[in-house]
C-alpha atoms as a PDB file:
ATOM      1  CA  UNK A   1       0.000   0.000   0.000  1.00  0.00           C
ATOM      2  CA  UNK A   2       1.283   3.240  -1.084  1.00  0.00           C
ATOM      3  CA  UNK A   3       2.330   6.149   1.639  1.00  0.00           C
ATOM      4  CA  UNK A   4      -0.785   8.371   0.191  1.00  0.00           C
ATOM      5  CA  UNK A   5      -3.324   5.489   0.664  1.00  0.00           C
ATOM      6  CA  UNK A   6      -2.019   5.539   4.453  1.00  0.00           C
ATOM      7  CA  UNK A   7      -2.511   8.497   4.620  1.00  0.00           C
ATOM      8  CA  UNK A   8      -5.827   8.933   3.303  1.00  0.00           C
ATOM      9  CA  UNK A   9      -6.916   5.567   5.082  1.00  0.00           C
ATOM     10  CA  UNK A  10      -5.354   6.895   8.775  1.00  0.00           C
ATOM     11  CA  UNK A  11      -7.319  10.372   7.797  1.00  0.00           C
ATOM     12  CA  UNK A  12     -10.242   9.019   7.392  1.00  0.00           C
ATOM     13  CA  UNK A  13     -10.046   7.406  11.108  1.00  0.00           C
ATOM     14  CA  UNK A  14      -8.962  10.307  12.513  1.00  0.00           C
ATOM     15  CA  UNK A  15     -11.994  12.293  11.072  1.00  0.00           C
ATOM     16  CA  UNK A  16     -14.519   9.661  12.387  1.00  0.00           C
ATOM     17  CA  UNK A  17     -12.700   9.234  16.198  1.00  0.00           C
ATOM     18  CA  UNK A  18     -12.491  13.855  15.744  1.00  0.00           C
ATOM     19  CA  UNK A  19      -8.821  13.455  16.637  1.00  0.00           C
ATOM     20  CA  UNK A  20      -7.756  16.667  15.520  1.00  0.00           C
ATOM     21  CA  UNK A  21      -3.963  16.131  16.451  1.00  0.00           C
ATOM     22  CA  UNK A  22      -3.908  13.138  14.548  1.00  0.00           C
ATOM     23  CA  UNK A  23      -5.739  15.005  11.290  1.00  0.00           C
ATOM     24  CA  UNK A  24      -3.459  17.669  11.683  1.00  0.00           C
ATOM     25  CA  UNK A  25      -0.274  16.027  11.153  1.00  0.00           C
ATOM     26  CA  UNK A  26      -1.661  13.703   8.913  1.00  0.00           C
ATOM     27  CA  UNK A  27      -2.697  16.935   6.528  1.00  0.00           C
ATOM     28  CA  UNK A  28       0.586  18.051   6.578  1.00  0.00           C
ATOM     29  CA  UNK A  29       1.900  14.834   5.403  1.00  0.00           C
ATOM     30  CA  UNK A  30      -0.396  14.444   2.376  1.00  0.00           C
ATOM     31  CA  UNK A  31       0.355  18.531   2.000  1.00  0.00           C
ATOM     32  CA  UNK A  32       4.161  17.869   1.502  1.00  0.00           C
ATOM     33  CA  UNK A  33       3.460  14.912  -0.118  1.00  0.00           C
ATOM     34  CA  UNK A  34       1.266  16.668  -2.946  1.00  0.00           C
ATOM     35  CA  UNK A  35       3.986  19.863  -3.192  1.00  0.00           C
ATOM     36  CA  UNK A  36       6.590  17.304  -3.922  1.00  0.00           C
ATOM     37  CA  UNK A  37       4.683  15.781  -6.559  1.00  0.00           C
ATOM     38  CA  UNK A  38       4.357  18.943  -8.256  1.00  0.00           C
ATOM     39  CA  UNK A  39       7.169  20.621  -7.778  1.00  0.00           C
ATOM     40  CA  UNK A  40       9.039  20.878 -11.259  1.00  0.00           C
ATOM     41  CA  UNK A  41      11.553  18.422 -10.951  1.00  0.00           C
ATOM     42  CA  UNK A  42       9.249  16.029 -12.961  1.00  0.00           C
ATOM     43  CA  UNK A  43      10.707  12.867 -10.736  1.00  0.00           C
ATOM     44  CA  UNK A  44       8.273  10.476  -9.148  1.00  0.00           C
ATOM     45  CA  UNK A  45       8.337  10.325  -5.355  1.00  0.00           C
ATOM     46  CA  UNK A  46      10.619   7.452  -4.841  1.00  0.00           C
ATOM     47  CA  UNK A  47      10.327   5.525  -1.009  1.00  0.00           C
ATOM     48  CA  UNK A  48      13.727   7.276  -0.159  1.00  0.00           C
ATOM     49  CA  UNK A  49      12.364  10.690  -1.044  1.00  0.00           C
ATOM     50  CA  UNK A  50       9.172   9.924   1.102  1.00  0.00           C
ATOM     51  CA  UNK A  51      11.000   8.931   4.354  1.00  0.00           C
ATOM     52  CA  UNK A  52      13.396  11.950   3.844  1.00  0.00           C
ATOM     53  CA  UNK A  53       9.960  14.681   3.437  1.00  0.00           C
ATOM     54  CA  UNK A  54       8.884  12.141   6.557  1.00  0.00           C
ATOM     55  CA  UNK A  55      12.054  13.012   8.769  1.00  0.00           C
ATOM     56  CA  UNK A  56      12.087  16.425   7.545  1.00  0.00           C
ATOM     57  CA  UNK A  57       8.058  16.919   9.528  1.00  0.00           C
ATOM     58  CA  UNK A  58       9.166  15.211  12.366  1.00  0.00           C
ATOM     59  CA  UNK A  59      12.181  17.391  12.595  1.00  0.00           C
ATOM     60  CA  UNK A  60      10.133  20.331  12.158  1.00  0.00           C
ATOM     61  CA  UNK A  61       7.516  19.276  14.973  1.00  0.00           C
ATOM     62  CA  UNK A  62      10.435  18.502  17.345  1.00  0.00           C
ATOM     63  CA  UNK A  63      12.599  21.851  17.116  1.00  0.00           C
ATOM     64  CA  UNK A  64       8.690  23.283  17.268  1.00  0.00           C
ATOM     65  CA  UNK A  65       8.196  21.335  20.080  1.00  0.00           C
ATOM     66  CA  UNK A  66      11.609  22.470  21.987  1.00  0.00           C
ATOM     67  CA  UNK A  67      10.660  26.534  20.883  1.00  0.00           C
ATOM     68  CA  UNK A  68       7.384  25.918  22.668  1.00  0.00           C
ATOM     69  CA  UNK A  69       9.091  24.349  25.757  1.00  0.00           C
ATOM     70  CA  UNK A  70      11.803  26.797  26.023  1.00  0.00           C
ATOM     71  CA  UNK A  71       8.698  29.345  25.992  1.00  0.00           C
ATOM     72  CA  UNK A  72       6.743  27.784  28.715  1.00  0.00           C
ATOM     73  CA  UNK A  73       3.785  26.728  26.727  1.00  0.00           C
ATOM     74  CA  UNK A  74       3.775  23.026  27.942  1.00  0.00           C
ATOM     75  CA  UNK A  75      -0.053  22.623  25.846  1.00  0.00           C
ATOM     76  CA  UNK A  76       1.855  23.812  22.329  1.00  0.00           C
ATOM     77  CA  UNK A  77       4.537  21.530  23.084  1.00  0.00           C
ATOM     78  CA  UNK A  78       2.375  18.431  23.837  1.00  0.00           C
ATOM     79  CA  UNK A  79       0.503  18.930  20.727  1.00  0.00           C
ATOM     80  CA  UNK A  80       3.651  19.189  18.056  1.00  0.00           C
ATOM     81  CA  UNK A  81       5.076  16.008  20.226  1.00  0.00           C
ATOM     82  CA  UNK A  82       2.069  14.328  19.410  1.00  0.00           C
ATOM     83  CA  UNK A  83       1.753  15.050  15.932  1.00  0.00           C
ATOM     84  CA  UNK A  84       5.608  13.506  15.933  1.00  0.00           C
ATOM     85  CA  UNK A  85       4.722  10.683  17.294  1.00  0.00           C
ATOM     86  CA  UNK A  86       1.651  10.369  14.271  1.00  0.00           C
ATOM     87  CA  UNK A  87       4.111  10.854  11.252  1.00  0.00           C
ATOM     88  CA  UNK A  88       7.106   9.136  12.183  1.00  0.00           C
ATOM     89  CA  UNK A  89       4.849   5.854  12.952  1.00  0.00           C
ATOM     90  CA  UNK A  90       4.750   5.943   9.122  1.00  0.00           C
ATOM     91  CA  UNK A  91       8.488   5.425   8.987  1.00  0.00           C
ATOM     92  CA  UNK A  92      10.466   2.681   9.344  1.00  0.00           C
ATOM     93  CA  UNK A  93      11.768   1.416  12.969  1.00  0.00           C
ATOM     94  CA  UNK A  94      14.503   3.858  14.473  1.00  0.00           C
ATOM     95  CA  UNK A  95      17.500   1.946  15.220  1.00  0.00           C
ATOM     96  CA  UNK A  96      18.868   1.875  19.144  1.00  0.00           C
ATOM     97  CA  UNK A  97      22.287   2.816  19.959  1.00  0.00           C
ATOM     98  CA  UNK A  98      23.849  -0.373  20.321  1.00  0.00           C
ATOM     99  CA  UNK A  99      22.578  -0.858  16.931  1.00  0.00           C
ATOM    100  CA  UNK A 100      23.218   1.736  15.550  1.00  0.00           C
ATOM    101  CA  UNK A 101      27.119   1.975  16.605  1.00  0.00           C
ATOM    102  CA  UNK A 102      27.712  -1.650  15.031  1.00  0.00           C
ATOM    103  CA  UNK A 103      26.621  -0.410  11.865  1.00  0.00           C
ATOM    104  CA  UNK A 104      28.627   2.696  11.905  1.00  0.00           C
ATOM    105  CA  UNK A 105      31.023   0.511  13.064  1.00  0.00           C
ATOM    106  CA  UNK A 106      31.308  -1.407   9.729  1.00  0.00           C
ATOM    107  CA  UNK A 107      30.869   1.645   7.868  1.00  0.00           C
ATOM    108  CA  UNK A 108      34.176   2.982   9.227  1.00  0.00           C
ATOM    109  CA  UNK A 109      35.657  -0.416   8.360  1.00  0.00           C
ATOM    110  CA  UNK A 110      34.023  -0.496   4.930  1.00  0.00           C
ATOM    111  CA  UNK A 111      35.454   3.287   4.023  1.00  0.00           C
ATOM    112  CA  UNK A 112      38.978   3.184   5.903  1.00  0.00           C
ATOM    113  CA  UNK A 113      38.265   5.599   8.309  1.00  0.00           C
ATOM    114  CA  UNK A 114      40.578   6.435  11.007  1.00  0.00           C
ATOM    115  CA  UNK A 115      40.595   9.275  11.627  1.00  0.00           C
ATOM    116  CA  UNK A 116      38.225  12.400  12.485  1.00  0.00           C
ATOM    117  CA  UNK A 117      38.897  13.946   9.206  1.00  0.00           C
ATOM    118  CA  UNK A 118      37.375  11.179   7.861  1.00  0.00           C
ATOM    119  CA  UNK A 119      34.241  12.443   9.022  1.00  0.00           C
ATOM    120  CA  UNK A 120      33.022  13.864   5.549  1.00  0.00           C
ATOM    121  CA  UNK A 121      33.327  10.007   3.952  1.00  0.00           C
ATOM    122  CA  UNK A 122      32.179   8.220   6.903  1.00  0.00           C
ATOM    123  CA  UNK A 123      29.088  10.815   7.083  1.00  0.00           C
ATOM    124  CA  UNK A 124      28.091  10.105   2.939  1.00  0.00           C
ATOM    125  CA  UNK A 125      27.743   6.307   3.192  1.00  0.00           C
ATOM    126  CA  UNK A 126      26.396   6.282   6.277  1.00  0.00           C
ATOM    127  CA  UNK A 127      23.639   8.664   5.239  1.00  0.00           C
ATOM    128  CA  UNK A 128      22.778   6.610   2.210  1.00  0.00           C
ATOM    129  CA  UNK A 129      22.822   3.517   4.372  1.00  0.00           C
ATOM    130  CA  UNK A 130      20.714   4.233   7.216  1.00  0.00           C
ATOM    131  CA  UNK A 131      18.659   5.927   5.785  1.00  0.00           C
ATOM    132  CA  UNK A 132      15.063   6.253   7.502  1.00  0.00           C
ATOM    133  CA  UNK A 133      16.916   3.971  10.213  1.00  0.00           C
ATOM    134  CA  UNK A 134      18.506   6.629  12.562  1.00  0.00           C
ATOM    135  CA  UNK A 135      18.397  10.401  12.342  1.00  0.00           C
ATOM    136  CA  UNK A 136      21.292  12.307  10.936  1.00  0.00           C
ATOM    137  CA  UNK A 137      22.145  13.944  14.301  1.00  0.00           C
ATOM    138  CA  UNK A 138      22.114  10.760  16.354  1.00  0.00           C
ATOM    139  CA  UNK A 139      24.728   9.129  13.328  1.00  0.00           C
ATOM    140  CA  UNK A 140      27.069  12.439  13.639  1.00  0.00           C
ATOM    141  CA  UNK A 141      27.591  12.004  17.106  1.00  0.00           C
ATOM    142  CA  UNK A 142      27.746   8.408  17.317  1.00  0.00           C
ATOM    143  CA  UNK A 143      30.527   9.091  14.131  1.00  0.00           C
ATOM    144  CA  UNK A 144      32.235  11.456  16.480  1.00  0.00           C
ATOM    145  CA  UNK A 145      32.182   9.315  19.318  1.00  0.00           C
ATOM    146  CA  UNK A 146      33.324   6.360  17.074  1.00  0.00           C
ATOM    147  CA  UNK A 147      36.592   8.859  15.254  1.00  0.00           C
ATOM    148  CA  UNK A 148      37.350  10.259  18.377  1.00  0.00           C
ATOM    149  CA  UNK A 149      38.066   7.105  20.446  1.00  0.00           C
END
């Protein structure tokens, strides 16, 4: 099933149980999913483009989230948690630590990295490997971690 039949599918739940959170983020998905499809690159919406404009909303909602919190409004911060939580269970499972390090792990092996000015080649396959997997701020410091030790 395609990620704009989810969509409309998990929309048309969230209508009938009124779960505005829910509709909200789900709207924003199927928003960003149509601008992509019409922007004027003319290329179809491959499954690594879709988990990238996927990450890129639950970034958004996130550093949202932390704005909110660093403002004291605890109800604006819930809701853009929430609403998160609703489009990244449309991506594929996050990786934890322990897995994630033994695959950067291999990826240093894999490049020759030794050093931490390998960084920049370490950083490119790593990002086209775990892709969807791990977020690219959790596989720069893990990197770091890895370079530096």
């Amino acid at each position: 099933m395609s990620l704009e039949t989810q969509i409309m599918d998990q929309m048309k739940t969230a209508m009938k149980e009124k779960n505005t959170i829910a509709l909200e983020a789900l709207r924003a998905i199927k928003s960003e999913l149509l601008l992509a499809k019409t922007s004027g690159d003319h290329s179809e919406l491959t499954e690594e483009k879709e988990i990238a404009l996927l990450q890129k909303l639950v970034k958004q909602r996130k550093e949202a989230a932390e704005q909110f919190g660093a403002n004291n409004r605890a109800e604006l911060e819930e809701k853009e948690l929430k609403q998160a939580e609703v489009i990244q269970s449309f991506l594929p499972t996050q990786l934890s630590q322990e897995e994630l390090e033994s695959a950067l792990k291999a990826i240093l092996e894999e490049v020759g990295a030794t050093s931490p000015k390998d960084m920049g080649k370490v950083m490119g396959a790593a990002s086209k490997q775990l892709a969807g997997k791990a977020e690219g701020k959790a596989i720069s410091e893990t990197v770091k971690k890895l370079l530096n030790s």
